[in-house]
C-alpha atoms as a PDB file:
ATOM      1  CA  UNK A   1      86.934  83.310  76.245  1.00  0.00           C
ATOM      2  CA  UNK A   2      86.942  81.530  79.909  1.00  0.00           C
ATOM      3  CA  UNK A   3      90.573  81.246  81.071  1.00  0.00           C
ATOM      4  CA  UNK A   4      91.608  77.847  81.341  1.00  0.00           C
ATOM      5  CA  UNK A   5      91.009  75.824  84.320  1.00  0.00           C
ATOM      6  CA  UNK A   6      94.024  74.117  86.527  1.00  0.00           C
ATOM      7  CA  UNK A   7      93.537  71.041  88.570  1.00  0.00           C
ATOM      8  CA  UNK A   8      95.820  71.649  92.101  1.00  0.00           C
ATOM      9  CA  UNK A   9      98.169  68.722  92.797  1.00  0.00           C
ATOM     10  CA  UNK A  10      97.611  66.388  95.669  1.00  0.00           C
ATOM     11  CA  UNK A  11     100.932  67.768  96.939  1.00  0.00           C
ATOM     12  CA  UNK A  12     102.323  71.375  95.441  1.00  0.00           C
ATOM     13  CA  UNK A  13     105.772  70.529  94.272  1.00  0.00           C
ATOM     14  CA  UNK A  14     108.764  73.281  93.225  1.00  0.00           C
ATOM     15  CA  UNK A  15     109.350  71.948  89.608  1.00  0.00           C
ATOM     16  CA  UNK A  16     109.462  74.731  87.223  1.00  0.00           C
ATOM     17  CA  UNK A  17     110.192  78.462  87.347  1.00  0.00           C
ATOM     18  CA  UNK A  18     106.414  80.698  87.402  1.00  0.00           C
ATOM     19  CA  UNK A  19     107.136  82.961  84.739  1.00  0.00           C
ATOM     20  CA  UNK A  20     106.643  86.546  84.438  1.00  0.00           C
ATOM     21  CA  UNK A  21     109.099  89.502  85.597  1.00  0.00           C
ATOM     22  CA  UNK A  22     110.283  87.840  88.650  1.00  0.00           C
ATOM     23  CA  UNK A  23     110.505  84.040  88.415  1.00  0.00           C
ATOM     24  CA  UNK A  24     114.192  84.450  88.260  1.00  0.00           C
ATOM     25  CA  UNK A  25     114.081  85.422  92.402  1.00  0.00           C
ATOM     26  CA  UNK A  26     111.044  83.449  93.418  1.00  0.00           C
ATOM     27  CA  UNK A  27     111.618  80.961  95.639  1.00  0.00           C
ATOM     28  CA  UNK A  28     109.516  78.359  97.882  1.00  0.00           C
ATOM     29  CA  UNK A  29     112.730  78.809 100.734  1.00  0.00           C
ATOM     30  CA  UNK A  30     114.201  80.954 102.885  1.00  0.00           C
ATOM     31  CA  UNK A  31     117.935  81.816 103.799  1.00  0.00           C
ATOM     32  CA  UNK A  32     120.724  82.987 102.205  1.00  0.00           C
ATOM     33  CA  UNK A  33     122.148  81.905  98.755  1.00  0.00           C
ATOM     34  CA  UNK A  34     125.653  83.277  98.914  1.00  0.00           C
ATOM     35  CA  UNK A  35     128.138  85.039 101.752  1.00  0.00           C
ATOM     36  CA  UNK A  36     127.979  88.747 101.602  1.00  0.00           C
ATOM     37  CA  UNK A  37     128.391  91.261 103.863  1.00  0.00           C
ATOM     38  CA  UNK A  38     126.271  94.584 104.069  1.00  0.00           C
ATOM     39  CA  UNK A  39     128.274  98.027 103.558  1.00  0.00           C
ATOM     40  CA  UNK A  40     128.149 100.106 106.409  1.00  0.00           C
ATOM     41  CA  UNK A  41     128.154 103.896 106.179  1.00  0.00           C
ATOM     42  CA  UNK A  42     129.269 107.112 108.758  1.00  0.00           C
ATOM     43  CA  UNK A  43     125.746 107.644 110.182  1.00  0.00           C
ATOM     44  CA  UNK A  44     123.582 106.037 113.050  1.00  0.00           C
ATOM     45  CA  UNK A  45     121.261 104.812 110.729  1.00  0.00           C
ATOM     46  CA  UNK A  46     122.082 102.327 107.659  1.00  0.00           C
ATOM     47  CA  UNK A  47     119.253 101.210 105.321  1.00  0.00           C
ATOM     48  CA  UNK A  48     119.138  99.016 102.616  1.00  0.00           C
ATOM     49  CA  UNK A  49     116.757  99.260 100.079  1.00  0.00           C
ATOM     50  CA  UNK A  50     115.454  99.940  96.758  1.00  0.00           C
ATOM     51  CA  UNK A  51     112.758 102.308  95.311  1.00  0.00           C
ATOM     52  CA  UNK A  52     109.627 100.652  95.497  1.00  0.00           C
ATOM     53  CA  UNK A  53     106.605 101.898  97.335  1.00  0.00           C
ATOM     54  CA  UNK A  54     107.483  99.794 100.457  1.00  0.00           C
ATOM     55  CA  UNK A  55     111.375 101.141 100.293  1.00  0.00           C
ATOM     56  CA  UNK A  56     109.874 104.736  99.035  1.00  0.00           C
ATOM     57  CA  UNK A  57     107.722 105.001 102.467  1.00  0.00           C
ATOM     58  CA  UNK A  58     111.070 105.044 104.906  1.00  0.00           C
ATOM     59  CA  UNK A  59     113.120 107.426 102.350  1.00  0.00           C
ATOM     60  CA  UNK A  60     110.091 109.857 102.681  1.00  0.00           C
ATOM     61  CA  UNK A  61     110.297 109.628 106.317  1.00  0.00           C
ATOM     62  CA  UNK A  62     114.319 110.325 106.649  1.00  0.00           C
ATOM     63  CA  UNK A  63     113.859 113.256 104.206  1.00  0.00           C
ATOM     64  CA  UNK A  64     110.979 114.724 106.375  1.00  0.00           C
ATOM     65  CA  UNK A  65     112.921 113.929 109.934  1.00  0.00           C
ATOM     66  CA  UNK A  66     115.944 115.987 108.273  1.00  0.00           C
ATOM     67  CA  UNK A  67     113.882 118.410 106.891  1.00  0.00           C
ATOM     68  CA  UNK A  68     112.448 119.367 110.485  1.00  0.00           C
ATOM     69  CA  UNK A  69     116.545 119.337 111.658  1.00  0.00           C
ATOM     70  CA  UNK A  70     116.685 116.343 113.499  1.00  0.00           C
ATOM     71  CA  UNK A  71     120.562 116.139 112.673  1.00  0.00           C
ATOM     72  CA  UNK A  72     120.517 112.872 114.064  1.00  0.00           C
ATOM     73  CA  UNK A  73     118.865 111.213 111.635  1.00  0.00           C
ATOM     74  CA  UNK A  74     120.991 111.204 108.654  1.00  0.00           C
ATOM     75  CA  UNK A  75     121.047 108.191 106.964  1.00  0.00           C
ATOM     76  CA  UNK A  76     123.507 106.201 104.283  1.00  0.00           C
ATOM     77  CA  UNK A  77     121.176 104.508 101.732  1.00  0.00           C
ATOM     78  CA  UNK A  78     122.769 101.289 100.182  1.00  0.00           C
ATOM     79  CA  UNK A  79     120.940  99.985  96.994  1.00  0.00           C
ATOM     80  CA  UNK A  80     119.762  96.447  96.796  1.00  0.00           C
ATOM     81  CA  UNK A  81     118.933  94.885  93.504  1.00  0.00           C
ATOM     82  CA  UNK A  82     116.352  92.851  94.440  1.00  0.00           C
ATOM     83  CA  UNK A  83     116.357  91.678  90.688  1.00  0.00           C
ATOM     84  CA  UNK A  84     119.683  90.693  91.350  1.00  0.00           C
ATOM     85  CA  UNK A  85     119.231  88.315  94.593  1.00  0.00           C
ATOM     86  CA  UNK A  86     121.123  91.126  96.711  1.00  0.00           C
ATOM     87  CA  UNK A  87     118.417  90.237  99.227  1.00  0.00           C
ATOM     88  CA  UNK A  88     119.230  86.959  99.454  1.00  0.00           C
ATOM     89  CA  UNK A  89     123.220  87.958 100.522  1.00  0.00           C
ATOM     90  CA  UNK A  90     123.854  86.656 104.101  1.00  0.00           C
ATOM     91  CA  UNK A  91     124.250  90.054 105.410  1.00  0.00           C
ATOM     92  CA  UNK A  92     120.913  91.355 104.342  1.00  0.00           C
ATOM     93  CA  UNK A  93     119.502  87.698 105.690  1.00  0.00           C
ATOM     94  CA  UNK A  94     120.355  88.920 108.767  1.00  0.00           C
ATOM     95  CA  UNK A  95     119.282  92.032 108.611  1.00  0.00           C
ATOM     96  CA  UNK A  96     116.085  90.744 107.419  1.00  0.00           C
ATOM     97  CA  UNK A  97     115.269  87.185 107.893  1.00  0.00           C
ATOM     98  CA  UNK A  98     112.460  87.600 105.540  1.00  0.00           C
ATOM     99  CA  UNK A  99     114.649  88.710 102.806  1.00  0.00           C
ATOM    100  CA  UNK A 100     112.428  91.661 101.810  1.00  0.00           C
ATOM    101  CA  UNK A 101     113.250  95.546 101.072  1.00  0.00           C
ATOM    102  CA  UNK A 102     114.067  97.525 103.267  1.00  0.00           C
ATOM    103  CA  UNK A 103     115.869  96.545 106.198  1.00  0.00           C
ATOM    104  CA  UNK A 104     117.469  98.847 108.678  1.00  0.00           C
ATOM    105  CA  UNK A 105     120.407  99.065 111.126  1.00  0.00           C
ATOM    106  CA  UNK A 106     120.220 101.413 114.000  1.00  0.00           C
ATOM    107  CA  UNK A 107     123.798 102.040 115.363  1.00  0.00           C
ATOM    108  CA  UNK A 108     123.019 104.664 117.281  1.00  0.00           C
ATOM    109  CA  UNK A 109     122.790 102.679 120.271  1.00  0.00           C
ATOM    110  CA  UNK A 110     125.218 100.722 122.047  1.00  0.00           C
ATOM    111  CA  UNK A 111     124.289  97.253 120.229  1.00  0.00           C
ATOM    112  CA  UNK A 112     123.249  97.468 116.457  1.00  0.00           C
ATOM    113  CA  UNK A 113     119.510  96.770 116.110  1.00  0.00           C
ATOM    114  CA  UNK A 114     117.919  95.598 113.091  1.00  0.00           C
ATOM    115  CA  UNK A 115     114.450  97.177 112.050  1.00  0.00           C
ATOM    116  CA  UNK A 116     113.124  95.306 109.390  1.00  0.00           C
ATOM    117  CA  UNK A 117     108.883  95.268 108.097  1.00  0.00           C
ATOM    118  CA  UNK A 118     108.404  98.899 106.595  1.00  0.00           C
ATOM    119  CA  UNK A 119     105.825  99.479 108.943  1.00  0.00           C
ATOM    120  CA  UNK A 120     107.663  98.664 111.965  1.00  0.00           C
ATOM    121  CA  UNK A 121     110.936 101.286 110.203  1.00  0.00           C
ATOM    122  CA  UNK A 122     108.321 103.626 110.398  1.00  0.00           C
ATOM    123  CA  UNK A 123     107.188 103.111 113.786  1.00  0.00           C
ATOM    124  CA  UNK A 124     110.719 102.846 115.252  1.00  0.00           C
ATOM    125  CA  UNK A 125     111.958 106.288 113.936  1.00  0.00           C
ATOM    126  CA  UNK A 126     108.675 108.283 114.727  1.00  0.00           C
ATOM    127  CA  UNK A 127     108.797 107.381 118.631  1.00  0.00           C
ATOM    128  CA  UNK A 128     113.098 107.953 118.257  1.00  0.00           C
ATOM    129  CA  UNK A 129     112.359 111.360 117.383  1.00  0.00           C
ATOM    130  CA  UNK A 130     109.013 112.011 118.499  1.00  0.00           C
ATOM    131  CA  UNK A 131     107.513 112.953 114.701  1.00  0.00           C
ATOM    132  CA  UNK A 132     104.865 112.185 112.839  1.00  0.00           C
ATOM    133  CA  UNK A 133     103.121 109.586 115.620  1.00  0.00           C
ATOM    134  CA  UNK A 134     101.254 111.113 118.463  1.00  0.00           C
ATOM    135  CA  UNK A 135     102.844 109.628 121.588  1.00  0.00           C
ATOM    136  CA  UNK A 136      99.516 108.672 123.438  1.00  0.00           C
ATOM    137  CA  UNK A 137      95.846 108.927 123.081  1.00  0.00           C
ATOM    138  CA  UNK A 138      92.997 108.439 120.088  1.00  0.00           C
ATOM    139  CA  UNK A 139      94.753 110.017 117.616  1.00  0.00           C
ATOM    140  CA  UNK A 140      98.007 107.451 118.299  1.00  0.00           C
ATOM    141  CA  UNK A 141      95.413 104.688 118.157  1.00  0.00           C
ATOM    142  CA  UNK A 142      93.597 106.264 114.381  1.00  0.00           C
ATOM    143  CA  UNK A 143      97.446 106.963 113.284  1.00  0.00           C
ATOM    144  CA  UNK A 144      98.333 103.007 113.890  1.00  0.00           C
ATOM    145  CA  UNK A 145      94.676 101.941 112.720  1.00  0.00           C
ATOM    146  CA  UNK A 146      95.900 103.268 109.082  1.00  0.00           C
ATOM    147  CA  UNK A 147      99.062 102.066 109.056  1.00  0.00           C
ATOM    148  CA  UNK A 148      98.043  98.611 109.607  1.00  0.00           C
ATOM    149  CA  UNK A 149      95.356  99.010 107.173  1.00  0.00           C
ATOM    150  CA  UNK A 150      98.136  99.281 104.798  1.00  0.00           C
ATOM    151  CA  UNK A 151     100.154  96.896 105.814  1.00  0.00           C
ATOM    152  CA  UNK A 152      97.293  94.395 105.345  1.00  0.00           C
ATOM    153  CA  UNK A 153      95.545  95.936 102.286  1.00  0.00           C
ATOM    154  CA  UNK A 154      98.789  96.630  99.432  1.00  0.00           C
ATOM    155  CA  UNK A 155      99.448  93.050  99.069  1.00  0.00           C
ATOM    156  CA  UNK A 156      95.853  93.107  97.211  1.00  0.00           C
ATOM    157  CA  UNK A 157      96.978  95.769  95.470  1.00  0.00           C
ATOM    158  CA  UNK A 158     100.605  94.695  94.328  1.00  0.00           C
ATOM    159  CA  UNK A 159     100.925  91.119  94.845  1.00  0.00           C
ATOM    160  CA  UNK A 160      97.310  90.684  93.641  1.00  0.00           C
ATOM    161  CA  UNK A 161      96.414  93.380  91.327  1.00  0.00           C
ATOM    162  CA  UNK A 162      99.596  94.395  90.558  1.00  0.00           C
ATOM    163  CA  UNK A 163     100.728  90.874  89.589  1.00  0.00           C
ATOM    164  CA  UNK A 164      98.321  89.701  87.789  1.00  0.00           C
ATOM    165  CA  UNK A 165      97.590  92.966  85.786  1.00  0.00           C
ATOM    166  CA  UNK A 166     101.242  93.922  84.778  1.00  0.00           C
ATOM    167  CA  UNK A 167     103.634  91.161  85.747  1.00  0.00           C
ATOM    168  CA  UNK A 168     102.310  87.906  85.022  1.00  0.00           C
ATOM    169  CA  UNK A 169     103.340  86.148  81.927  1.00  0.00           C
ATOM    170  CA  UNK A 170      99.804  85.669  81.029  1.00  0.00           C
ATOM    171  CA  UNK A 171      96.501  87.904  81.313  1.00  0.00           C
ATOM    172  CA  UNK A 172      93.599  86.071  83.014  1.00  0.00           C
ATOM    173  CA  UNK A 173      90.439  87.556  82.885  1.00  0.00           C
ATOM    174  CA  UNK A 174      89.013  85.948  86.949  1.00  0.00           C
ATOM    175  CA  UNK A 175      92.125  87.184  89.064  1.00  0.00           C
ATOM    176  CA  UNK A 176      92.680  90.652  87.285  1.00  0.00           C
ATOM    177  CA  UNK A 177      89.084  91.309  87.794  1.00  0.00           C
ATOM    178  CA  UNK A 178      89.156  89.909  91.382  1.00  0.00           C
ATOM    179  CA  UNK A 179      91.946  92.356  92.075  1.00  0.00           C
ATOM    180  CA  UNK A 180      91.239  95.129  90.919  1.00  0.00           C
ATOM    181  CA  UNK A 181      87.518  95.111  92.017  1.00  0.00           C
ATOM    182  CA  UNK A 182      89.200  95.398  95.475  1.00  0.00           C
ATOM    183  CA  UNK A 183      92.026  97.730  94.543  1.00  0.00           C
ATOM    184  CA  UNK A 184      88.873  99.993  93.477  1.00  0.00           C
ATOM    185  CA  UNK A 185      87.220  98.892  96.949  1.00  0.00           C
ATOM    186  CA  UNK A 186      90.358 100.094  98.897  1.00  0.00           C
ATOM    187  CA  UNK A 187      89.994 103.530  97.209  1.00  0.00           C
ATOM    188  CA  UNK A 188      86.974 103.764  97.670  1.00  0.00           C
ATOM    189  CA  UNK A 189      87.710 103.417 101.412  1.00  0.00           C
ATOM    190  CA  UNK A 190      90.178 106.054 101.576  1.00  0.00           C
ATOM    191  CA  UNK A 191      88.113 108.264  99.129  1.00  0.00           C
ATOM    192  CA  UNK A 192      85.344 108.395 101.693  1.00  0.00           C
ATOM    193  CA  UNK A 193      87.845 108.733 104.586  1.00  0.00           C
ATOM    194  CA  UNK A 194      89.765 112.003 102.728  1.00  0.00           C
ATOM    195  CA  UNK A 195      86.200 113.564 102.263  1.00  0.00           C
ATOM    196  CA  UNK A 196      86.510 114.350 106.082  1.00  0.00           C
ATOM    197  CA  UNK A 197      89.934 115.476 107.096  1.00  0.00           C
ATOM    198  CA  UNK A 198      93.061 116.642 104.959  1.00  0.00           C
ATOM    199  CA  UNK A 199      95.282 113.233 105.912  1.00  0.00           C
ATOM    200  CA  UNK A 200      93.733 110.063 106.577  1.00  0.00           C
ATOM    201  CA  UNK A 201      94.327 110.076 110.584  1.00  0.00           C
ATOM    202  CA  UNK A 202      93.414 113.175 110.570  1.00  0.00           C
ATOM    203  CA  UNK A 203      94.421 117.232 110.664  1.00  0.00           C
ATOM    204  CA  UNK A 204      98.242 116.513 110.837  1.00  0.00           C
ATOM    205  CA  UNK A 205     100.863 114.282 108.443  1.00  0.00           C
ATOM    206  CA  UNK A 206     101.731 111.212 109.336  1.00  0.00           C
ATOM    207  CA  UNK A 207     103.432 107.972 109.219  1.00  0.00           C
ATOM    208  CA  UNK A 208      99.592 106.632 108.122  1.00  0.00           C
ATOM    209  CA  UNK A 209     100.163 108.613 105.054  1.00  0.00           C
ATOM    210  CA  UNK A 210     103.670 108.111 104.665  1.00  0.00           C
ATOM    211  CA  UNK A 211     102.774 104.536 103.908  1.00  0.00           C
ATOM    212  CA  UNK A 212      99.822 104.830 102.097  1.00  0.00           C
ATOM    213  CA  UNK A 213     101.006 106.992  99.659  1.00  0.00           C
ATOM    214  CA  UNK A 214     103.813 105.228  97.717  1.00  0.00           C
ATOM    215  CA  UNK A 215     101.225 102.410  96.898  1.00  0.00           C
ATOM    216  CA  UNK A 216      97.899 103.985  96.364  1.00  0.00           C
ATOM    217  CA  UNK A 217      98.909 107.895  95.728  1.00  0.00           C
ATOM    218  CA  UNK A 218     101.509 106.594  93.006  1.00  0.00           C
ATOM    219  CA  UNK A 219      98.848 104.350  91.923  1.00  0.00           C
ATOM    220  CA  UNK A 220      96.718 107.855  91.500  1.00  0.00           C
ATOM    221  CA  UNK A 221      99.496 109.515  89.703  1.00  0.00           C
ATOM    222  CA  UNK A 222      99.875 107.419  86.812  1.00  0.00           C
ATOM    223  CA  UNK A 223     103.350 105.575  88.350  1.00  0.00           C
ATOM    224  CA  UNK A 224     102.027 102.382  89.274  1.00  0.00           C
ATOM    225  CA  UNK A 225     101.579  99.410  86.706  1.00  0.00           C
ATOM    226  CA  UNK A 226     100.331 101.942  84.071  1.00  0.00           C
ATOM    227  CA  UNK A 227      96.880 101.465  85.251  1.00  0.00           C
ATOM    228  CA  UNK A 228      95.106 105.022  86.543  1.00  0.00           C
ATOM    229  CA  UNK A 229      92.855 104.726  83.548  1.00  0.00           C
ATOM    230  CA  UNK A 230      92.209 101.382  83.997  1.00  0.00           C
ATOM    231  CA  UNK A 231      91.231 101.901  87.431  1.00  0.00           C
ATOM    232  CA  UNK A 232      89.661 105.279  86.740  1.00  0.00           C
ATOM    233  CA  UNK A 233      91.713 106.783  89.602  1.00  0.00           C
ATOM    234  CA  UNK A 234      90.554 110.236  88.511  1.00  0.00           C
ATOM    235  CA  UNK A 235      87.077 109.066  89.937  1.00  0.00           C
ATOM    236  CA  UNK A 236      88.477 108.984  93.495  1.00  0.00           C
ATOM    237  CA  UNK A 237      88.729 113.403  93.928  1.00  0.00           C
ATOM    238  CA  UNK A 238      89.865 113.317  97.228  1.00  0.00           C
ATOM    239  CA  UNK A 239      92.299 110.614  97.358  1.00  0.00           C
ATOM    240  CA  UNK A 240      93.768 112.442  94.166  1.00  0.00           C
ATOM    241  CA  UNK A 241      93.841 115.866  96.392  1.00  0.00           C
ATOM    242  CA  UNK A 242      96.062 113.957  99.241  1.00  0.00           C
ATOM    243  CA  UNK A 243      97.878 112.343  96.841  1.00  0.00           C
ATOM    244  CA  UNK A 244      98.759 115.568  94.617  1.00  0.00           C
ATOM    245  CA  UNK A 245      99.233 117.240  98.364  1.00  0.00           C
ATOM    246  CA  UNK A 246     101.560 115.051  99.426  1.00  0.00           C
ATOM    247  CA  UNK A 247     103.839 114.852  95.838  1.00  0.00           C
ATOM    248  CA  UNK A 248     104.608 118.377  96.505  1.00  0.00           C
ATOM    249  CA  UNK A 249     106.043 118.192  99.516  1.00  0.00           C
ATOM    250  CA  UNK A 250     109.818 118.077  99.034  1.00  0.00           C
ATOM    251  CA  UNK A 251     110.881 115.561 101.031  1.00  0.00           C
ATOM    252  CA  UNK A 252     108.864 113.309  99.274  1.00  0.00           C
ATOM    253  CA  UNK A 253     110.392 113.871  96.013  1.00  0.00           C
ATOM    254  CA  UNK A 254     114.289 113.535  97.677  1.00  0.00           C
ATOM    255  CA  UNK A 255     112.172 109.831  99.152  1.00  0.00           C
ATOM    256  CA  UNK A 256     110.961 108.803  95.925  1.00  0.00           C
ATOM    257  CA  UNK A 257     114.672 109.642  94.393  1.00  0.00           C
ATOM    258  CA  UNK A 258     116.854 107.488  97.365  1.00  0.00           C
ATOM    259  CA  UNK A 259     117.631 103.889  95.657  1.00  0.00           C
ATOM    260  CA  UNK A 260     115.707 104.154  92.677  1.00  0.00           C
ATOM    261  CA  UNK A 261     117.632 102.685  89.446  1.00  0.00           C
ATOM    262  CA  UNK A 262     115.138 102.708  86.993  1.00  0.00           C
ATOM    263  CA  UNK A 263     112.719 105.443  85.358  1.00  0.00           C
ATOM    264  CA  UNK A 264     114.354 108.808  84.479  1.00  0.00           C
ATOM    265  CA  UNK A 265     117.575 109.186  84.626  1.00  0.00           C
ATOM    266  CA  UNK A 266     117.121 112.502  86.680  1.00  0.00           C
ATOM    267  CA  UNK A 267     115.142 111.342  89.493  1.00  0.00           C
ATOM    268  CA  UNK A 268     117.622 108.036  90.138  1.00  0.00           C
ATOM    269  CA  UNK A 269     119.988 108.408  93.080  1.00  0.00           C
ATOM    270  CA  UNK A 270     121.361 104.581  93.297  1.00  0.00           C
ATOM    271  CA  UNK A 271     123.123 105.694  96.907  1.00  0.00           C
ATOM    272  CA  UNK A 272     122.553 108.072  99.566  1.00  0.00           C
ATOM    273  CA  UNK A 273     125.209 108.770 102.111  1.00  0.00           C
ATOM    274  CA  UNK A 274     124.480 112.814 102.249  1.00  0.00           C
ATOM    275  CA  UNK A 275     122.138 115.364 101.358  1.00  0.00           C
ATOM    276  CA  UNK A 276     124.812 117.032  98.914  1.00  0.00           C
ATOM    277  CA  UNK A 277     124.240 113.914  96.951  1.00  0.00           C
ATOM    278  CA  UNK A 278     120.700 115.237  94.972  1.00  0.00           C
ATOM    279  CA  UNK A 279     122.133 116.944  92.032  1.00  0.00           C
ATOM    280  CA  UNK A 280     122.047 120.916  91.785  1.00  0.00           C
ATOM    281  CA  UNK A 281     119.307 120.127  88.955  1.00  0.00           C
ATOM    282  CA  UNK A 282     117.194 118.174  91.450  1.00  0.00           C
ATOM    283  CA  UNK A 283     118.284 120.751  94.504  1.00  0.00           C
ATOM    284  CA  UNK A 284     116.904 123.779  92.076  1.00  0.00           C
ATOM    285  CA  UNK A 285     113.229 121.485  91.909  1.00  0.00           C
ATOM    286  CA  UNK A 286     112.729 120.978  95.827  1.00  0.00           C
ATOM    287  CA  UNK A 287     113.603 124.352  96.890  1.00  0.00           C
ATOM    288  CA  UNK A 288     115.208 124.989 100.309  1.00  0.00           C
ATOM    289  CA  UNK A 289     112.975 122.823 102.272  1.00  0.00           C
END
């Protein structure tokens, strides 16, 4: 059966909610909806977040900062309920003009500065503490090649794909195959790149696959949308490799844990203000590290 054609407007108008999981906090406008401040915490560095793959990425790279000792960056992690509207309080507004998870504060300066784009978190704590981005040269360059890649390629994957496939309030055949033809495409891409070198800029772990991973390694895993067989992620061997690779390490499972309210009840940890807060049950699964 074709899906059923829809004649655009002369003018798009804002006249009915769009269905699916999140109509209730889809909007055509920007600002806040209601006063409310942002909690602030003991440490230099306050984010505000939940646990999706673009929140996931900057937990994974706190975790692995404070896993190397860099004292300095302890963090308190405040959960926003995105299903909630939390984002559009006038605190986080300001945080994050965009009104999109996560936002960060840096107080560890003399003037608060607000850090907010996942990519650009990323980028702002790696040349802080000097991990995880090369400071010069080719490999800098290749490092910040794949981390725009990402930037520009998971909206195909979650607001395309991901949408369309497991959140709409209808199934239509044209844009589930359109996105996930290029999901498979992306994969592909990184497939071929893997086949070369153990992380995708290369012989070292990096912010690159810090934020790749959340979105296409979960994907991989089975933890995205409930579509690896759909996909046939098990296909794509060496993407699967780095993304197995990179699950072990245990500073990504204290990341994927940080602001997460949903799943199993085990791996959720709503708040993070210090690393005594992972349960002894999840402490006795990550080891020492």
């Amino acid at each position: 059966m074709s899906d059923p054609t829809y004649t655009p407007p002369a003018k798009w108008t804002w006249d009915s909610e769009s269905g699916g999981q999140f109509a209730s906090i889809n909007r055509p406008i920007a600002g806040a909806t209601r006063d409310q401040d942002l909690p602030v915490g003991k440490h230099p560095f306050q984010l505000y977040s939940l646990a999706t793959p673009n929140g996931v990425k900057v937990t994974m790279m706190f975790e692995e900062l404070l896993a190397l000792g860099e004292t300095g960056a302890e963090y308190d992690a405040w959960l926003v309920n995105i299903g909630e509207g939390a984002q559009f309080g006038s605190g986080f507004v300001d945080a994050n003009p965009n009104s999109k998870i996560p936002a960060l504060v840096d107080h560890s300066g003399d003037t608060p500065l607000r850090v907010f784009e996942s990519g650009s978190i990323l980028i702002h704590l790696a040349e802080k503490f000097g991990h995880f981005l090369p400071a010069s040269g080719p490999m800098r360059t290749e490092t910040l090649n794949w981390l725009m890649w990402q930037m520009g390629s998971a909206p195909f994957l979650g607001g395309g794909f991901g949408h369309f496939y497991a959140y709409a309030p209808e199934k239509y055949e044209y844009p589930i195959n359109r996105y996930a033809m290029e999901s498979k495409r992306q994969l592909d891409v990184l497939d071929r790149e893997l086949a070369e070198r153990p992380f995708i800029a290369g012989d070292d772990y990096s912010i690159a696959d810090m934020a790749i991973w959340p979105w296409y390694g979960q994907l991989c895993l089975g933890r995205l949308y409930s579509a690896a067989e759909f996909l046939d992620v098990q296909s794509y061997k060496n993407v699967m490799a780095w993304a197995e690779k990179i699950d072990a390490r245990p500073a990504t499972l204290r990341g994927r844990m940080v602001n997460r309210s949903f799943g199993e009840p085990e791996m959720q940890l709503h708040e993070r203000h210090d690393a005594s807060d992972f349960d002894t049950q999840t402490q006795d699964k990550i080891g020492d590290a």
